[in-house]
C-alpha atoms as a PDB file:
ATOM      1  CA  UNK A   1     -30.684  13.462   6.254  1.00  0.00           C
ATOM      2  CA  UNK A   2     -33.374  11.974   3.962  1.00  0.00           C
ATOM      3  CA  UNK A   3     -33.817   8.524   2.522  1.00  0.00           C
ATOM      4  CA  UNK A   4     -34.774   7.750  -1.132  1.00  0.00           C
ATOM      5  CA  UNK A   5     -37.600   4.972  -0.742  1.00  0.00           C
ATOM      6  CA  UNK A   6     -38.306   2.718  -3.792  1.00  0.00           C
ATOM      7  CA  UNK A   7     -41.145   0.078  -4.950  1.00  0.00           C
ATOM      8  CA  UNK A   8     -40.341  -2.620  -6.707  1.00  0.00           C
ATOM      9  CA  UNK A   9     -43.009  -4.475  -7.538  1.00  0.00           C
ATOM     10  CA  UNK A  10     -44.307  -6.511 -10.767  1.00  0.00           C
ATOM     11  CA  UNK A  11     -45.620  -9.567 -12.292  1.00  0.00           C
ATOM     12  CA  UNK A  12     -42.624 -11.222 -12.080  1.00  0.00           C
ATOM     13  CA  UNK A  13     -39.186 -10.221 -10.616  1.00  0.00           C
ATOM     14  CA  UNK A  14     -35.279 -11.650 -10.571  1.00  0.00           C
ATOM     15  CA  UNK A  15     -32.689 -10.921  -8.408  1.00  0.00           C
ATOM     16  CA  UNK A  16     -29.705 -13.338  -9.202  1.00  0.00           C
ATOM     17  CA  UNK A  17     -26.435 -12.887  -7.548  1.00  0.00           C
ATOM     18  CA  UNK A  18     -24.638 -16.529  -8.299  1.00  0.00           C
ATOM     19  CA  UNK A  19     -26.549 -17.683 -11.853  1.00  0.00           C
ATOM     20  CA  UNK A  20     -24.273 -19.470 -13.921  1.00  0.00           C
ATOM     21  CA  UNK A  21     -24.808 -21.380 -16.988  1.00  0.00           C
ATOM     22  CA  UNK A  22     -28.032 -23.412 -17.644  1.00  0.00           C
ATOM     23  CA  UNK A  23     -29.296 -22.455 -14.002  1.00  0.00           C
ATOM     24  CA  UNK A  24     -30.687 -18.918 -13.183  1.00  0.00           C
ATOM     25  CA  UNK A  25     -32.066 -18.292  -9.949  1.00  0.00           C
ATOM     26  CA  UNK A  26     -32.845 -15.499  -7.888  1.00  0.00           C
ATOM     27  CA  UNK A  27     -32.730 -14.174  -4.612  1.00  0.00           C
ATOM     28  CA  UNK A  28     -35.867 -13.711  -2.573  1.00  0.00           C
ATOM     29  CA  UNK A  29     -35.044  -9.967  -2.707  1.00  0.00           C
ATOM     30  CA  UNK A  30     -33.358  -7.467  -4.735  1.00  0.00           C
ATOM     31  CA  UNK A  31     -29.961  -7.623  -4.785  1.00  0.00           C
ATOM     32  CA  UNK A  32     -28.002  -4.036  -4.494  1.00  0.00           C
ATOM     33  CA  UNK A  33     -26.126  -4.631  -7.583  1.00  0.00           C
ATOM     34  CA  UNK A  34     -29.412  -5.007  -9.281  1.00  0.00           C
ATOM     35  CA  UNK A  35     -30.734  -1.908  -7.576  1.00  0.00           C
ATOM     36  CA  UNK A  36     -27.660   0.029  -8.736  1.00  0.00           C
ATOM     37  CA  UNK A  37     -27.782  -1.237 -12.515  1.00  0.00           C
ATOM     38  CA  UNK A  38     -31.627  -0.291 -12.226  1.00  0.00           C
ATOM     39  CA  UNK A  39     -30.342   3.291 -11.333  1.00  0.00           C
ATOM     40  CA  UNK A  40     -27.414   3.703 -14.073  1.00  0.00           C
ATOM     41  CA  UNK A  41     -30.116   2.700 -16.475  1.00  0.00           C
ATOM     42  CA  UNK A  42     -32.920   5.168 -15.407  1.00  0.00           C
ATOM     43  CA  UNK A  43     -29.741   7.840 -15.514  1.00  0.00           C
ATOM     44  CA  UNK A  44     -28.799   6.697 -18.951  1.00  0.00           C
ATOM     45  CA  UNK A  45     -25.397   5.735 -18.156  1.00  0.00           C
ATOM     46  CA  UNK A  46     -23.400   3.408 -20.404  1.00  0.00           C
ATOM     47  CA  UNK A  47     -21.959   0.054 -19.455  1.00  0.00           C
ATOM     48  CA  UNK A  48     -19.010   1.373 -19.301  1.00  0.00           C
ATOM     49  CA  UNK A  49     -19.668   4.524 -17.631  1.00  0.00           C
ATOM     50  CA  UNK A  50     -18.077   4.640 -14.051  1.00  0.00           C
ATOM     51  CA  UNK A  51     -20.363   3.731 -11.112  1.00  0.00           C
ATOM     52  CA  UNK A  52     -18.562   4.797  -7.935  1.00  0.00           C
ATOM     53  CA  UNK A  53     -20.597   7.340  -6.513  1.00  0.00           C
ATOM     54  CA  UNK A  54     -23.647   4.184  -6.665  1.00  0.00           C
ATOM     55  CA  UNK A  55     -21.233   1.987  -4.486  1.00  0.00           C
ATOM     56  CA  UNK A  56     -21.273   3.926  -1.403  1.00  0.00           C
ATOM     57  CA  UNK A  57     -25.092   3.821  -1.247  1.00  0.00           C
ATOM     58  CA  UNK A  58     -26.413   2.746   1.934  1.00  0.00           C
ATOM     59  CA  UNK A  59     -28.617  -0.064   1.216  1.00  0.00           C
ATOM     60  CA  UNK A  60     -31.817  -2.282   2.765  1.00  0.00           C
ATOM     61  CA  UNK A  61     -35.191  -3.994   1.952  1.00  0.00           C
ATOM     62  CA  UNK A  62     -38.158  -4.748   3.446  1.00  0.00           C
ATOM     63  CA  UNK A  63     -40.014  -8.084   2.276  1.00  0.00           C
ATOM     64  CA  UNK A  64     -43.032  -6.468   1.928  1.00  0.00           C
ATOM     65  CA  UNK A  65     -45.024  -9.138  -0.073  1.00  0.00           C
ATOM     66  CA  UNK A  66     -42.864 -12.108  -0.548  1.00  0.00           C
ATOM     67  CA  UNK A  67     -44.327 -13.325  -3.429  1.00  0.00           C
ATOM     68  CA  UNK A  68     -44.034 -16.838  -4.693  1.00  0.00           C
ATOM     69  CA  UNK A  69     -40.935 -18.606  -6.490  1.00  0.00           C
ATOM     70  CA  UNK A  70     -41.734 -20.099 -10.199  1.00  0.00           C
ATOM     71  CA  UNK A  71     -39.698 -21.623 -12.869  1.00  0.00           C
ATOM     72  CA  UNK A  72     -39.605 -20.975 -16.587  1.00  0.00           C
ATOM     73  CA  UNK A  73     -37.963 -23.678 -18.384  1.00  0.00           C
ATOM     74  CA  UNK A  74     -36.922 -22.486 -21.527  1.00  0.00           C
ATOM     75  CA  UNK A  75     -35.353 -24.071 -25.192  1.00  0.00           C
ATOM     76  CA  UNK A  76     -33.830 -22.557 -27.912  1.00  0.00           C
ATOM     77  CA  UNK A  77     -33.622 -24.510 -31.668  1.00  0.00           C
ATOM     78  CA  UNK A  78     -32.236 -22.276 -34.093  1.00  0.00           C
ATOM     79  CA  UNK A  79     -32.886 -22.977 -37.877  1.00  0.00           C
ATOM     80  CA  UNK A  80     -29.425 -24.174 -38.712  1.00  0.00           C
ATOM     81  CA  UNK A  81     -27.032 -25.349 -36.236  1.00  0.00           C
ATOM     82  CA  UNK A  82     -27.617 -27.312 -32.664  1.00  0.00           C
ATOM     83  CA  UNK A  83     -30.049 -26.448 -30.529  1.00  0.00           C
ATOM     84  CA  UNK A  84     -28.893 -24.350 -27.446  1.00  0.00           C
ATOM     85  CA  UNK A  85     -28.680 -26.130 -23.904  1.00  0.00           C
ATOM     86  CA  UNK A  86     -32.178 -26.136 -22.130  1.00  0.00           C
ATOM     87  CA  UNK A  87     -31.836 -23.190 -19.111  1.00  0.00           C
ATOM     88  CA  UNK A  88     -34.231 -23.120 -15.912  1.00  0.00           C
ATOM     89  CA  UNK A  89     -34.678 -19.337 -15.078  1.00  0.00           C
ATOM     90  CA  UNK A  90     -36.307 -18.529 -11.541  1.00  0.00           C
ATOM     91  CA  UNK A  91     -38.425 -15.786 -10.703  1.00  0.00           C
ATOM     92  CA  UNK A  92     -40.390 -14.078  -7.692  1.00  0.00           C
ATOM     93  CA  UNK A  93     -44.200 -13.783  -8.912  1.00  0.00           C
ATOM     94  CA  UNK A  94     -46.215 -11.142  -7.528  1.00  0.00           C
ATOM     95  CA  UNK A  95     -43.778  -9.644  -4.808  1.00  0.00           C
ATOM     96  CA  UNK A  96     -43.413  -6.171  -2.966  1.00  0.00           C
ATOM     97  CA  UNK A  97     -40.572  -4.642  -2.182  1.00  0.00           C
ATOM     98  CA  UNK A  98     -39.278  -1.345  -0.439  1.00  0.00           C
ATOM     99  CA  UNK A  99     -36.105  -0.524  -0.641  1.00  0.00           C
ATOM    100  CA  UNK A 100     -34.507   2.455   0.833  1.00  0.00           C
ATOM    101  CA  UNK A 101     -30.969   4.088  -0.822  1.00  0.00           C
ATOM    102  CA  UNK A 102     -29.328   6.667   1.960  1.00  0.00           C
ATOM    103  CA  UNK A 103     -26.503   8.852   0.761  1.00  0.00           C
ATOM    104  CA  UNK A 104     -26.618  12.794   0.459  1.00  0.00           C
ATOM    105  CA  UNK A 105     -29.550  14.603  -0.770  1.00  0.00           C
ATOM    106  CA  UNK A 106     -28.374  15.599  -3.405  1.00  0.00           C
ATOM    107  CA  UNK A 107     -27.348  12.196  -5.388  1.00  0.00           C
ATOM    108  CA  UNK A 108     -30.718  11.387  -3.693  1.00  0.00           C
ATOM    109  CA  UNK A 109     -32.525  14.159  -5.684  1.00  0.00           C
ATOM    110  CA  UNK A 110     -30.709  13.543  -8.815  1.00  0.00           C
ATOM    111  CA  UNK A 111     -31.853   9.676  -8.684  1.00  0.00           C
ATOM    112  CA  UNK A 112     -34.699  10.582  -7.678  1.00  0.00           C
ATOM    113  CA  UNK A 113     -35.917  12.537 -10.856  1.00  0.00           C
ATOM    114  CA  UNK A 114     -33.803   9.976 -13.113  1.00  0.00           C
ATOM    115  CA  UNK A 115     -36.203   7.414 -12.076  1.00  0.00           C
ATOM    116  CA  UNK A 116     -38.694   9.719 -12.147  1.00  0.00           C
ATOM    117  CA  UNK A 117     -37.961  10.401 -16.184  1.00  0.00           C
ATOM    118  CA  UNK A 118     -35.808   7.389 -16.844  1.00  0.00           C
ATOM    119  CA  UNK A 119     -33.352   7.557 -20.310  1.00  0.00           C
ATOM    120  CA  UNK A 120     -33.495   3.860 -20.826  1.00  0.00           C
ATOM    121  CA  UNK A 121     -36.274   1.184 -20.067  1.00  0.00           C
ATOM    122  CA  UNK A 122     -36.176  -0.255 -16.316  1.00  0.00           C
ATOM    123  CA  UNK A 123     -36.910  -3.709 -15.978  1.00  0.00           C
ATOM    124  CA  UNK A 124     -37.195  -5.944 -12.244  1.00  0.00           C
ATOM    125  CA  UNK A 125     -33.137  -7.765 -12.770  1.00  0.00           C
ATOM    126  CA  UNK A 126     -34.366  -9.171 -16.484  1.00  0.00           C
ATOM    127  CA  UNK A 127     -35.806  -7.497 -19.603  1.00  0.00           C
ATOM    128  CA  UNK A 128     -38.551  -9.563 -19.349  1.00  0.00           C
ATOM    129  CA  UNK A 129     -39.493  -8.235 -15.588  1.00  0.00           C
ATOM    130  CA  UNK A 130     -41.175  -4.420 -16.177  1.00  0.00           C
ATOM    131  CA  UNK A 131     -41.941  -3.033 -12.810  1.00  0.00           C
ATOM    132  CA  UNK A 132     -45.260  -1.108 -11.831  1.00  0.00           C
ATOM    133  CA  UNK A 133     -45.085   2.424 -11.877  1.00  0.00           C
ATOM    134  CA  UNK A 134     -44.229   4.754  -9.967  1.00  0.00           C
ATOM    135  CA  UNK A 135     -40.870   3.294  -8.901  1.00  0.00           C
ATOM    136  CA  UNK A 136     -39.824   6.100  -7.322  1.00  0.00           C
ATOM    137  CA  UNK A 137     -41.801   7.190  -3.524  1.00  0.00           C
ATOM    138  CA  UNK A 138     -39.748  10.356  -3.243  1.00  0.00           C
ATOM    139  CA  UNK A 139     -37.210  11.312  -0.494  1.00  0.00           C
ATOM    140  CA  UNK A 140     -38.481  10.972   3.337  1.00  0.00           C
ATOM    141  CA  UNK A 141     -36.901  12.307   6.220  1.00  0.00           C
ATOM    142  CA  UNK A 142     -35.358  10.086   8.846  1.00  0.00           C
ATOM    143  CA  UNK A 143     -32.167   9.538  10.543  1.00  0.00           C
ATOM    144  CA  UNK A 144     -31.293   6.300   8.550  1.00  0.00           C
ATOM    145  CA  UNK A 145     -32.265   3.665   6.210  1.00  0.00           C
ATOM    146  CA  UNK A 146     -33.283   1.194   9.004  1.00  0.00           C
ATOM    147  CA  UNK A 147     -35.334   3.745  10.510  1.00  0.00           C
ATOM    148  CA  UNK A 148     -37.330   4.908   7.196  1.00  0.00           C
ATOM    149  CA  UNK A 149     -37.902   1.140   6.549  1.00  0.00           C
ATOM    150  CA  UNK A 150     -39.331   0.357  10.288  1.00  0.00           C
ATOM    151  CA  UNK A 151     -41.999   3.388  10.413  1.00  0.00           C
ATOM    152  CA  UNK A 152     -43.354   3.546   6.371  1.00  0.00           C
ATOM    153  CA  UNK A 153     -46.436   2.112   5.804  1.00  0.00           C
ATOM    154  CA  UNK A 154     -47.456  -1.249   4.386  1.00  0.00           C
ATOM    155  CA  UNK A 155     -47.083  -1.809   0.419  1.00  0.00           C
ATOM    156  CA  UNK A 156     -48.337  -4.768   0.439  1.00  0.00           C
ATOM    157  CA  UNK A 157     -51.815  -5.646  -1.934  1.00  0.00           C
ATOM    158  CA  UNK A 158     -54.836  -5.534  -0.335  1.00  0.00           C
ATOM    159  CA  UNK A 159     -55.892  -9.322  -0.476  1.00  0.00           C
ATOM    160  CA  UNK A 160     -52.247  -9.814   0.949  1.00  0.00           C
ATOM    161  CA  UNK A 161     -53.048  -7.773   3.785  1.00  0.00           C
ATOM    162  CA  UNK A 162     -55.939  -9.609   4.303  1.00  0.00           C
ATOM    163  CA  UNK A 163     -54.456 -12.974   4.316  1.00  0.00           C
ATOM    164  CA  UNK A 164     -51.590 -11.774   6.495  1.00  0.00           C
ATOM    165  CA  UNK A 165     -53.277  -9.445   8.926  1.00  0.00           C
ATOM    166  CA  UNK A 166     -50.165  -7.795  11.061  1.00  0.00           C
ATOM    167  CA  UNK A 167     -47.655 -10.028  10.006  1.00  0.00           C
ATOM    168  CA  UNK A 168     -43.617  -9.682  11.057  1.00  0.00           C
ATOM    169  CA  UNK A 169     -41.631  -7.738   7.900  1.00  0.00           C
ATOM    170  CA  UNK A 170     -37.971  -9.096   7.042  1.00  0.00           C
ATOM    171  CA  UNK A 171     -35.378  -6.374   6.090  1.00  0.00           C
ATOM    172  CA  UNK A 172     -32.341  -7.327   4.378  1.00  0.00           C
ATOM    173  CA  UNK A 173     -29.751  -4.469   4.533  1.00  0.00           C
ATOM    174  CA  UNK A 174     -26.255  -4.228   4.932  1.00  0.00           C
ATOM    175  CA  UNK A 175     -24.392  -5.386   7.580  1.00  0.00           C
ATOM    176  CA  UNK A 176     -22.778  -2.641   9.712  1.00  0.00           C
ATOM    177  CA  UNK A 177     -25.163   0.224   8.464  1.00  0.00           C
ATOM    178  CA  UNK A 178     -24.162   3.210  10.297  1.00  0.00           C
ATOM    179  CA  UNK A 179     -23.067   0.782  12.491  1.00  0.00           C
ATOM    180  CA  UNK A 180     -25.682  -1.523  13.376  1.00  0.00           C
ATOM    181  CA  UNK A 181     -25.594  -1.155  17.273  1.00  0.00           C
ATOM    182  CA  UNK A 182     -26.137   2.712  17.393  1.00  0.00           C
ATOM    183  CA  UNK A 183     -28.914   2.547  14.558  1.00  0.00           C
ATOM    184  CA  UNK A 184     -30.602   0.092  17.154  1.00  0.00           C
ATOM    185  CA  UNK A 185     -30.493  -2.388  14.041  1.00  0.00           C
ATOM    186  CA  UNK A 186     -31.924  -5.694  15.691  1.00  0.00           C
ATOM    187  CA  UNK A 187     -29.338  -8.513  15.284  1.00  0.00           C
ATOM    188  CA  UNK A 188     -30.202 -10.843  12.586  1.00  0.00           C
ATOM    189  CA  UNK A 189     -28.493 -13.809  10.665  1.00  0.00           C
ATOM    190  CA  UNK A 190     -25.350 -12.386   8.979  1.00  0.00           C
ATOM    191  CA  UNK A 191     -24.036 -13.463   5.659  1.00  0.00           C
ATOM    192  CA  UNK A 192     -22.555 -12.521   2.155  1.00  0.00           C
ATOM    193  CA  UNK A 193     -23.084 -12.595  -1.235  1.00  0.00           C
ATOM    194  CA  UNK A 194     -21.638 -11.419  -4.121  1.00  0.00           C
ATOM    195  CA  UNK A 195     -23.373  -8.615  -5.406  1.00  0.00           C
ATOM    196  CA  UNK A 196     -21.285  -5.077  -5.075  1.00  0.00           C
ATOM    197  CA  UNK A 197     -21.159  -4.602  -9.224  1.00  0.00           C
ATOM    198  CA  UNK A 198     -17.405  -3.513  -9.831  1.00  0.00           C
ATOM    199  CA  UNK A 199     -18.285  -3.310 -13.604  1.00  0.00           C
ATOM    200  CA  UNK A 200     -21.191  -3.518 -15.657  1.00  0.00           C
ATOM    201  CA  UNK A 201     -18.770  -3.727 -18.571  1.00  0.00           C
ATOM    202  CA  UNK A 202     -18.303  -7.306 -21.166  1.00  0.00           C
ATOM    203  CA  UNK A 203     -16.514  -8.487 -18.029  1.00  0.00           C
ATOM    204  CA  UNK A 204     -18.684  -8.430 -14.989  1.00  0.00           C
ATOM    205  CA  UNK A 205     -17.589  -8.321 -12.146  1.00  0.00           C
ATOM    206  CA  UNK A 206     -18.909  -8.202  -8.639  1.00  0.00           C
ATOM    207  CA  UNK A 207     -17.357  -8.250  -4.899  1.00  0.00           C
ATOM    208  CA  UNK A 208     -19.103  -9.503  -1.750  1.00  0.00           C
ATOM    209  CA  UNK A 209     -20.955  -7.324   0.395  1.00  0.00           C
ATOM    210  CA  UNK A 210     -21.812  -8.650   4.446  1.00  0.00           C
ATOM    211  CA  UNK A 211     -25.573  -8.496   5.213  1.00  0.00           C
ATOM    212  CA  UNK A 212     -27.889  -8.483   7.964  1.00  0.00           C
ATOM    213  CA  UNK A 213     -31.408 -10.373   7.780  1.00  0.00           C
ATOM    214  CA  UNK A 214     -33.933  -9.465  10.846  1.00  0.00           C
ATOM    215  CA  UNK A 215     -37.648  -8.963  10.935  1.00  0.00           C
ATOM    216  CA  UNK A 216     -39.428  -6.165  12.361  1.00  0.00           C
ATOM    217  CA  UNK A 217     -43.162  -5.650  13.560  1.00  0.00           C
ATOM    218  CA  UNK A 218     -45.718  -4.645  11.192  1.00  0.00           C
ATOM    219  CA  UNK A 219     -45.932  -0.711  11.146  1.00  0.00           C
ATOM    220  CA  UNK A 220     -49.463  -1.015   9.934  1.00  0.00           C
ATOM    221  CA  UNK A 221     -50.076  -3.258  12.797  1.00  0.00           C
ATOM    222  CA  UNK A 222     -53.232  -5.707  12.504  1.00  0.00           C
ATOM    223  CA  UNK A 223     -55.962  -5.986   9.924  1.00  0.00           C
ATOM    224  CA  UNK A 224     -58.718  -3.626  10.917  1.00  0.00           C
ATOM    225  CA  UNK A 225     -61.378  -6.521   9.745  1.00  0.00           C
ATOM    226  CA  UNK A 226     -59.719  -8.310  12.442  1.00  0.00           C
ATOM    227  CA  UNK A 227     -57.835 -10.620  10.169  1.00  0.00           C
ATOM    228  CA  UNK A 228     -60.796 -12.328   7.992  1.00  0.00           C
ATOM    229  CA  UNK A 229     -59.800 -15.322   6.392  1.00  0.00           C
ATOM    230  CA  UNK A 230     -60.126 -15.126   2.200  1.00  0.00           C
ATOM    231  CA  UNK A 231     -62.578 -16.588   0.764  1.00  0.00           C
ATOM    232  CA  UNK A 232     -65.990 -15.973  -1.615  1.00  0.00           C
ATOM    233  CA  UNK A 233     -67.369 -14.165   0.986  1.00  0.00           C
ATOM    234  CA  UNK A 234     -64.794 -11.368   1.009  1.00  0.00           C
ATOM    235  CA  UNK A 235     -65.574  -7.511  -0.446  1.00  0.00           C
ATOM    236  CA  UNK A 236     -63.254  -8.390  -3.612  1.00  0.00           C
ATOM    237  CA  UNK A 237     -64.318 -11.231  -4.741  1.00  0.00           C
ATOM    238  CA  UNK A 238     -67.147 -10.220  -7.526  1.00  0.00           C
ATOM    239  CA  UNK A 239     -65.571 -12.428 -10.313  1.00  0.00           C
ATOM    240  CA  UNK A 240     -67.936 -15.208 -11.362  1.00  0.00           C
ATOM    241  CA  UNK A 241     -66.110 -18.036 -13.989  1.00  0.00           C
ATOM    242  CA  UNK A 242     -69.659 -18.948 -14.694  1.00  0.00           C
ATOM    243  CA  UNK A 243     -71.328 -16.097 -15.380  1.00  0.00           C
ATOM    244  CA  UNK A 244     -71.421 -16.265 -19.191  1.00  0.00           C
ATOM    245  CA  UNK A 245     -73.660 -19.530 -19.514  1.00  0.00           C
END
C-alpha cells in the first residue's frame, strides 16, 4: 500500500467548514472537502463532474507549523446601488501542513501527476490563498495514513524549528481509520464537522464526517543546536532596517 503525502503551505491559508454570511472563518487545518475540491481542480474536473471515487479517500493531517490566525475585514461600495454588507474573512498566516490521502495506487498515481501538472489554478480553500510549490511529495510506502504521518520528517521552516525545538505534532484524521485500535491510532478528542463535499455544484452541499485529534512525538526529535532561543544572535538573522543611512 502507499500513501500520497501533500504540502500545503503558503502565505496565507483557509479552511472553512461552517462560514456563513458576513462571517468567514477557518479551521486551524485543512478541511477534507477542501483537500478534495483542491484535487478535482488540479484534475480539471467541472463543478458538476461526479466526485465519488474522492469520497472514499482515507484522510489525516499533521499540524506541522500552526501558523497564526488573522482577520481581513473587507467592504464593498459599488458605483451605483448600496454598498454590500461589511464581511470578516479569517485566515491561517504562514502555516505547514502534511496531509496524507490513502486509497489504491493507482487513483494515488493519477492524483499524483494531476497535481503534479494541474488543469486549473490551485489555491489554499480561497482564490486569494496560492500555495508554495511543489504540492505534491510523491507516493511513500507504509501500511497506513497514520503511520506515513508519524515517521516523515519535519516540514516545518527553519526559524520554526528553532523556536520549537522537538515539539509534540497534532494530527487530525478521520475517526475510525482502518479502524483506529489496530492502526495503533492514539485516542484523541473525537468530534464532527461538516465537511464530506456531496456536491460542488450551485447547491453545495456537505455531510459530516467523525474525526480524531491526537498529538504525536516529533519524528525529527530535538533541535540539534540544542533548542537556541531566536534572537539577533541567530545564523539567519543578517537583515539590518538601518543599514541604508
Amino acid at each position: 500500500m502507499s500513501v500520497l503525502l501533500l504540502k500545503l503551505a503558503g502565505p496565507l491559508q483557509s479552511w472553512g467548514s461552517s462560514s456563513r454570511y458576513v462571517r468567514r472563518s477557518t479551521q486551524k487545518e485543512p478541511t477534507k472537502s477542501a483537500v478534495i475540491g483542491l484535487l478535482a481542480s488540479a484534475q480539471g474536473r467541472l463543478r458538476g463532474d461526479g466526485i465519488e471515487d474522492l469520497l472514499d479517500l482515507s484522510f489525516g493531517v499533521r499540524i506541522d507549523q500552526p501558523g497564526t490566525l488573522v482577520n481581513d475585514f473587507q467592504t464593498e461600495h459599488p458605483s451605483k446601488g448600496k454598498p454590500m454588507p461589511t464581511t470578516n474573512r479569517y485566515y491561517m498566516s504562514d502555516a505547514k501542513y502534511l496531509v496524507g490521502l490513502g486509497a489504491d495506487d493507482a487513483l494515488l498515481t493519477g492524483l499524483d501527476d494531476a497535481l503534479r501538472h494541474p488543469r486549473w489554478p490551485l489555491f489554499l480553500g480561497r482564490r486569494s490563498c496560492p500555495p508554495e510549490y511543489p504540492v505534491s511529495l510523491g507516493l511513500q510506502p507504509g501500511d497506513s495514513v497514520i503511520e506515513v504521518l508519524e515517521k516523515h520528517g519535519w516540514i516545518a521552516a527553519p526559524w520554526y524549528k528553532r523556536r520549537h525545538p522537538g515539539c509534540q505534532l497534532e494530527v487530525v484524521c478521520d475517526a475510525g481509520l482502518g479502524s483506529d485500535a489496530e492502526q495503533g491510532v492514539p485516542e484523541g478528542v473525537i468530534s464532527s464537522q461538516a465537511d464530506i463535499p456531496l456536491s460542488f455544484g450551485a447547491s453545495r452541499k456537505y455531510a459530516f464526517r467523525a474525526v480524531n485529534r491526537y498529538r504525536i512525538p516529533n519524528p525529527d526529535g530535538a533541535a540539534p543546536d540544542g533548542g537556541s532561543r531566536p534572537g539577533r544572535d541567530r545564523p539567519d538573522f543578517d537583515h539590518d532596517p538601518m543599514s541604508f543611512f
